[in-house]
PDB file of N, CA and C in Angstrom:
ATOM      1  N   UNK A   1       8.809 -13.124   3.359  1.00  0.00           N
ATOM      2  CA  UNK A   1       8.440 -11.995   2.527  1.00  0.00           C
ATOM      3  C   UNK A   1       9.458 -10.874   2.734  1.00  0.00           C
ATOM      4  N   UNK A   2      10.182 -10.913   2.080  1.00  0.00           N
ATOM      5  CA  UNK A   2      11.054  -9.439   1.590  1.00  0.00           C
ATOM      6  C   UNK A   2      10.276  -8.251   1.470  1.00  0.00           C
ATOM      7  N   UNK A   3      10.843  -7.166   2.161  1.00  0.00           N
ATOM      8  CA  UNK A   3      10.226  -5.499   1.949  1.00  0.00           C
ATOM      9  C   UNK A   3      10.509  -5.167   0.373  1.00  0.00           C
ATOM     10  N   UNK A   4       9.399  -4.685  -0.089  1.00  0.00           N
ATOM     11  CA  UNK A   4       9.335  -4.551  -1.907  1.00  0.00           C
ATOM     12  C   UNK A   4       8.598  -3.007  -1.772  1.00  0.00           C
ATOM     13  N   UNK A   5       8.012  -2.322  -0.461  1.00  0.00           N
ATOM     14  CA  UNK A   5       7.861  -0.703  -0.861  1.00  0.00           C
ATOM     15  C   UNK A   5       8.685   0.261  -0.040  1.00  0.00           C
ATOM     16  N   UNK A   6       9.152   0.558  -0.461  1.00  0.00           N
ATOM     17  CA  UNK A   6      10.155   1.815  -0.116  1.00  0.00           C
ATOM     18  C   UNK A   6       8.969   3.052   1.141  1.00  0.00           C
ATOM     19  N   UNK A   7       9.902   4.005   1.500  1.00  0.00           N
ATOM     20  CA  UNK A   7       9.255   4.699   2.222  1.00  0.00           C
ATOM     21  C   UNK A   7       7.898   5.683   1.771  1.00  0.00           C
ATOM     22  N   UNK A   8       8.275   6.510   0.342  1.00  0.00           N
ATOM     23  CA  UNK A   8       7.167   7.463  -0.167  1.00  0.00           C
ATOM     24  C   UNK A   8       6.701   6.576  -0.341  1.00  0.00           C
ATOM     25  N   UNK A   9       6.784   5.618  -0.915  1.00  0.00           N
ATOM     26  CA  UNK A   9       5.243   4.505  -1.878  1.00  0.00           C
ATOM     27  C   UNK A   9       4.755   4.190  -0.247  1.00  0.00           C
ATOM     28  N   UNK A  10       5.421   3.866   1.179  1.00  0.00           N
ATOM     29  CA  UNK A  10       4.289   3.492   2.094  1.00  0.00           C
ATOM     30  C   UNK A  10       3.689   4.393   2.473  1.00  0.00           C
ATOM     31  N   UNK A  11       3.786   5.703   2.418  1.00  0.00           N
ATOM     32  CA  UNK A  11       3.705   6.545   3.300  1.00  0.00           C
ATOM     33  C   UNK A  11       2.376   6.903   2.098  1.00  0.00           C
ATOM     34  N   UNK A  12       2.248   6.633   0.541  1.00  0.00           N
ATOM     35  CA  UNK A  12       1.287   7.072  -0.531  1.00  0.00           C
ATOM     36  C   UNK A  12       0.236   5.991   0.297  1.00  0.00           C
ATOM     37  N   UNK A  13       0.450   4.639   0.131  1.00  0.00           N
ATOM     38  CA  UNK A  13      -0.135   3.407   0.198  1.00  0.00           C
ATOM     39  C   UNK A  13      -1.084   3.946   1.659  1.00  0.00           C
ATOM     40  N   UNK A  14      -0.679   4.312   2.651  1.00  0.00           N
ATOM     41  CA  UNK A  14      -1.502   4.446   3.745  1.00  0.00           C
ATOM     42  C   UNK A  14      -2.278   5.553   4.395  1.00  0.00           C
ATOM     43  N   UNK A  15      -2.018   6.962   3.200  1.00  0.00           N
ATOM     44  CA  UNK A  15      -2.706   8.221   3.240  1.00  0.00           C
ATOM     45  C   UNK A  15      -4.164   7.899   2.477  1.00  0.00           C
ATOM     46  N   UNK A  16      -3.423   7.164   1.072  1.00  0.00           N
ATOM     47  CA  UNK A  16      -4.713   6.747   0.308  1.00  0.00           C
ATOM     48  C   UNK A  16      -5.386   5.683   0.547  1.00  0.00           C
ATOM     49  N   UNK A  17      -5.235   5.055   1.539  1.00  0.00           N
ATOM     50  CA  UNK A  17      -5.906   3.575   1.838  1.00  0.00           C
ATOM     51  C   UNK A  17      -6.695   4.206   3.100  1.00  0.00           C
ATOM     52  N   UNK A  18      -6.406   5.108   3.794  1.00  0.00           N
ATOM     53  CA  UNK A  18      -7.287   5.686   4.517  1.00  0.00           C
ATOM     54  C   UNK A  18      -8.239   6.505   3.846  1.00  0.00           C
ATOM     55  N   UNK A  19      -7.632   7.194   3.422  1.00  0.00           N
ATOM     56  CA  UNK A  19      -8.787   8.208   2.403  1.00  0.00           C
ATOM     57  C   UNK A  19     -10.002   7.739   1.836  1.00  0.00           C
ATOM     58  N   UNK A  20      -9.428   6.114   1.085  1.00  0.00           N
ATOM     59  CA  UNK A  20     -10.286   5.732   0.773  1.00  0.00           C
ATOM     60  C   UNK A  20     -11.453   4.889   1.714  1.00  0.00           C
ATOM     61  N   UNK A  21     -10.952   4.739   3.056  1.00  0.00           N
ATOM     62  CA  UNK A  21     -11.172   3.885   3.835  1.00  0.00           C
ATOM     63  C   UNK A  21     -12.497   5.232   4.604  1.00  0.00           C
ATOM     64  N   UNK A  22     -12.262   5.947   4.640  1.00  0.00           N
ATOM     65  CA  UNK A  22     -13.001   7.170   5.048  1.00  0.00           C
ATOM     66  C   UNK A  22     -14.015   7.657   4.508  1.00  0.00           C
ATOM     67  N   UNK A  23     -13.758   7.452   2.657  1.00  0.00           N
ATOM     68  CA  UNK A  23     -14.861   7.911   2.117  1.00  0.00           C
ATOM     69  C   UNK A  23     -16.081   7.018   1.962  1.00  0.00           C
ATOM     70  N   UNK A  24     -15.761   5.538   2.539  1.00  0.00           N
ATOM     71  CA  UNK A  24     -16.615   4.549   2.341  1.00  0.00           C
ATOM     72  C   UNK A  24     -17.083   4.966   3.645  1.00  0.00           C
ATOM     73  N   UNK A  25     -16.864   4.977   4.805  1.00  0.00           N
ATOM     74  CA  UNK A  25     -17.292   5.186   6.306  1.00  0.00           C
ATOM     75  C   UNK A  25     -18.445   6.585   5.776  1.00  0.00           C
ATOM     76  N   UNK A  26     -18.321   7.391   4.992  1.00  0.00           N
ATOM     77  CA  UNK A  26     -18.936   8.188   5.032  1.00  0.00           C
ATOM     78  C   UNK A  26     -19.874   9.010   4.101  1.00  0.00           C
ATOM     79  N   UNK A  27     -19.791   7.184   3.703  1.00  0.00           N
ATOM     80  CA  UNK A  27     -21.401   7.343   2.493  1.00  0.00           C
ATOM     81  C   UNK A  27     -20.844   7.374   1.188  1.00  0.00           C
ATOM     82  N   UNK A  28     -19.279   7.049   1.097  1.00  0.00           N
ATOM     83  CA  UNK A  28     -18.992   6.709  -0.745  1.00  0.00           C
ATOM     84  C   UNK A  28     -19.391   5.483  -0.952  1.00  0.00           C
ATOM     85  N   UNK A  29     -18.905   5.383  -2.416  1.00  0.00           N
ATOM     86  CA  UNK A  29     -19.235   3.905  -2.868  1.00  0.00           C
ATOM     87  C   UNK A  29     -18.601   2.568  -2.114  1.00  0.00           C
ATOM     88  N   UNK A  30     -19.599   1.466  -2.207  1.00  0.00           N
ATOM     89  CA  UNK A  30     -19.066   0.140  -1.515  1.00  0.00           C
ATOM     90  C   UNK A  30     -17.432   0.112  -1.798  1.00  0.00           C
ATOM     91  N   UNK A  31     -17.027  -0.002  -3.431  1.00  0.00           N
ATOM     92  CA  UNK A  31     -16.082   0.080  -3.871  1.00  0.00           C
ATOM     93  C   UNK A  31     -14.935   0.611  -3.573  1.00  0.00           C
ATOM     94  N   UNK A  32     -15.082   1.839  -2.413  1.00  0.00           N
ATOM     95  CA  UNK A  32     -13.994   2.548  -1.840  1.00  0.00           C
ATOM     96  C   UNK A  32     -13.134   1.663  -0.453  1.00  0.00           C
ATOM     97  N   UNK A  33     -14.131   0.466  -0.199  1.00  0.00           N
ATOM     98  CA  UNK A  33     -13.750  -0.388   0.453  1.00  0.00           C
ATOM     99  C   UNK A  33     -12.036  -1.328   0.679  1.00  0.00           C
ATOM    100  N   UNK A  34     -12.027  -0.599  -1.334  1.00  0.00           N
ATOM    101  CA  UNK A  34     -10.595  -1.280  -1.405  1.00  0.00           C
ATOM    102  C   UNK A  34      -9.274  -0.717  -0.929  1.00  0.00           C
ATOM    103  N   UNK A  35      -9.660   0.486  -0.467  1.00  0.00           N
ATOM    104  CA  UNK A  35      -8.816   1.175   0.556  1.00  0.00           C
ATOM    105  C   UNK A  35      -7.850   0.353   1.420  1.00  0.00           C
ATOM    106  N   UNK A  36      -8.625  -0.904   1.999  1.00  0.00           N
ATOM    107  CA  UNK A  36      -8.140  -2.050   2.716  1.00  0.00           C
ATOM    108  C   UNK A  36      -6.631  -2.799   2.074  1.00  0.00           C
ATOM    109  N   UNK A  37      -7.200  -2.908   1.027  1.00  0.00           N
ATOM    110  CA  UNK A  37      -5.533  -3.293   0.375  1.00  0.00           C
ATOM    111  C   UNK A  37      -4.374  -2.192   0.219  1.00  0.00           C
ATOM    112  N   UNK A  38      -4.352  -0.730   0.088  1.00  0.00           N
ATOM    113  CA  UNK A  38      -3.406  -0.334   0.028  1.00  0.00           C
ATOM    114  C   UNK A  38      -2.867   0.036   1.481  1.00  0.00           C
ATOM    115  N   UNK A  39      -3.354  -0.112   2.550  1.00  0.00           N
ATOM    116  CA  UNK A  39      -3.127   0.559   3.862  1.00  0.00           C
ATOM    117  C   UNK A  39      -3.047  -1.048   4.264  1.00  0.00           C
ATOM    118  N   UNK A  40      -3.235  -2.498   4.226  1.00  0.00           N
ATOM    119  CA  UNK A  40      -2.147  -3.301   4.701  1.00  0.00           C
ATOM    120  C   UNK A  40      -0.937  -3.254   4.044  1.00  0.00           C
ATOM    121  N   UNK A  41      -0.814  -3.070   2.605  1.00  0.00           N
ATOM    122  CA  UNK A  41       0.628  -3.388   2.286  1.00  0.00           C
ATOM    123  C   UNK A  41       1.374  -2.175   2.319  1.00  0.00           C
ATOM    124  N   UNK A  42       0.677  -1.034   2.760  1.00  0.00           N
ATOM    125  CA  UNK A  42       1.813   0.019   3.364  1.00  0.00           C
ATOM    126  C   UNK A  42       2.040  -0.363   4.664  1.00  0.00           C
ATOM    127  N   UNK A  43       0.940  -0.615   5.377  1.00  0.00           N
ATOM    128  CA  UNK A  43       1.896  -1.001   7.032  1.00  0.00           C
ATOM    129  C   UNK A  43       3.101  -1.961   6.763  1.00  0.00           C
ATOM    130  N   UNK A  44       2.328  -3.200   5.982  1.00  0.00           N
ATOM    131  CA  UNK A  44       3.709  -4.708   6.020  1.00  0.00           C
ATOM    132  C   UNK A  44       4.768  -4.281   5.027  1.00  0.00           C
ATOM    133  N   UNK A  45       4.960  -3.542   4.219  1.00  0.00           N
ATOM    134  CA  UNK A  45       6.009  -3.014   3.494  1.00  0.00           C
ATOM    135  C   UNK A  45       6.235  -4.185   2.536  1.00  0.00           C
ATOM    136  N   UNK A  46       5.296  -4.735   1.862  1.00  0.00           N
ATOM    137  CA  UNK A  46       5.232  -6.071   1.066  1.00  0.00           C
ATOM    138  C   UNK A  46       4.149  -5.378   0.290  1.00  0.00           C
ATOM    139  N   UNK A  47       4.125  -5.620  -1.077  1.00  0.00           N
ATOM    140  CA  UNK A  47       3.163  -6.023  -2.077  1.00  0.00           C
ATOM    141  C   UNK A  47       2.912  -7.375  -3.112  1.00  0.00           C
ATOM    142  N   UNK A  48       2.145  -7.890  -3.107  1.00  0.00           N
ATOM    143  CA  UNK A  48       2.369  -9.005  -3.892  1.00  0.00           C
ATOM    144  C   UNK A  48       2.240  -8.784  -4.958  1.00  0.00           C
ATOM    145  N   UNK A  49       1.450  -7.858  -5.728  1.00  0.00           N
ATOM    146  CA  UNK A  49       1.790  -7.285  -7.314  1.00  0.00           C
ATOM    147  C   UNK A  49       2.919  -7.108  -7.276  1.00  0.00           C
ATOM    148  N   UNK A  50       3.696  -6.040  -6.758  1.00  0.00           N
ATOM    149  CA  UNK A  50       4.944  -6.054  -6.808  1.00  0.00           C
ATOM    150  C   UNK A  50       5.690  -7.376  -6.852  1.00  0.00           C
ATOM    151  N   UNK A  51       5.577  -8.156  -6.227  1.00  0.00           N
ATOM    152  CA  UNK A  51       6.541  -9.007  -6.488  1.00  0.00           C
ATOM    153  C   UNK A  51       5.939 -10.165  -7.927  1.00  0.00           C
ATOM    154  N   UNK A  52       4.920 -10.199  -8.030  1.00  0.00           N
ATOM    155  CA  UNK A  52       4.748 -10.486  -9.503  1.00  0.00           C
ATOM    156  C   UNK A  52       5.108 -10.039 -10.775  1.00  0.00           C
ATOM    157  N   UNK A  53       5.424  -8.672 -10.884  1.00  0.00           N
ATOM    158  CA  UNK A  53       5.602  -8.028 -11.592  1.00  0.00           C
ATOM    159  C   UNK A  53       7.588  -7.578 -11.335  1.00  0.00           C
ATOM    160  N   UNK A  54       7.867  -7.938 -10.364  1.00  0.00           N
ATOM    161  CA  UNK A  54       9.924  -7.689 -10.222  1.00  0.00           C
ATOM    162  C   UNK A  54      10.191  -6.079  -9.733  1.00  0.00           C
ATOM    163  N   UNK A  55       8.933  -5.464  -9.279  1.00  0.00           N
ATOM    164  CA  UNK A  55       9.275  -4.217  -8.789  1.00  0.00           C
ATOM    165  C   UNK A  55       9.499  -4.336  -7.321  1.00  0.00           C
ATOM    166  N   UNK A  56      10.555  -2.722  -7.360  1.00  0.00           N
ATOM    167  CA  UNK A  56      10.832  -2.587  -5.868  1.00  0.00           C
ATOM    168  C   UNK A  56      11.361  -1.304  -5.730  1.00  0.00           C
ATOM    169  N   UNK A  57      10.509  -0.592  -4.503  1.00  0.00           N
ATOM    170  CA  UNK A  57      11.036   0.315  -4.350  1.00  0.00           C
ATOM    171  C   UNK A  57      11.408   0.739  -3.266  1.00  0.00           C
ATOM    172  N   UNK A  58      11.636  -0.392  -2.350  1.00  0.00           N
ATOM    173  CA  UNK A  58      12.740   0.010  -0.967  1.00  0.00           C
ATOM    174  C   UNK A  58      14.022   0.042  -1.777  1.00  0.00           C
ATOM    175  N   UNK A  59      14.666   1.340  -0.575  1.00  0.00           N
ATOM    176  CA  UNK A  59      15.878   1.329  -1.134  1.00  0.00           C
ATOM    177  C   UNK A  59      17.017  -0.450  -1.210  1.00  0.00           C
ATOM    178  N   UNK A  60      18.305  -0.633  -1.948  1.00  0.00           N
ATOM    179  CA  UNK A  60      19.129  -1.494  -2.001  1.00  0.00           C
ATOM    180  C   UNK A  60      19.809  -1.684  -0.702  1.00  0.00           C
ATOM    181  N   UNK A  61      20.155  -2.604   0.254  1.00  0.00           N
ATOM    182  CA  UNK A  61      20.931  -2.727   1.707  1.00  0.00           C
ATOM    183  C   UNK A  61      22.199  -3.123   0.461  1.00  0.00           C
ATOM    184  N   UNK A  62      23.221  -2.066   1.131  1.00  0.00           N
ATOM    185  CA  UNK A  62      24.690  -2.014   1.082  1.00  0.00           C
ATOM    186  C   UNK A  62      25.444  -3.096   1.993  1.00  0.00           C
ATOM    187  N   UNK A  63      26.343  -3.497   1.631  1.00  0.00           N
ATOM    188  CA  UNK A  63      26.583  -5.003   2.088  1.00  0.00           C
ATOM    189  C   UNK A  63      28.533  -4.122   2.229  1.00  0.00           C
TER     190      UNK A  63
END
């Protein structure tokens, strides 16, 4: 698995995957549960939509 999120998109991916991960801990909807998916693929720096779809937003390695 190739890195496919760049730094702001992880750093979005794991503010809001907590957030959401928080508001379920504290009486939101079941549904906020999905918090879980954006706060693993900000830690692993992989998305698999992304790579279904040909996006990427880590920067290019200069060769």
């Amino acid at each position: 698995m190739k890195a496919n999120v760049g730094g702001i998109d992880k750093i979005l991916r794991i503010v809001v995957g907590l957030a959401l991960i928080a508001w379920a801990i504290l009486g939101g909807p079941v549904w906020a549960w999905i918090g879980v998916v954006p706060l693993a693929t900000g830690f692993m720096g992989w998305c698999p939509a992304y790579t279904l779809l040909g996006i990427k937003t880590c920067p290019m390695k200069k060769d």
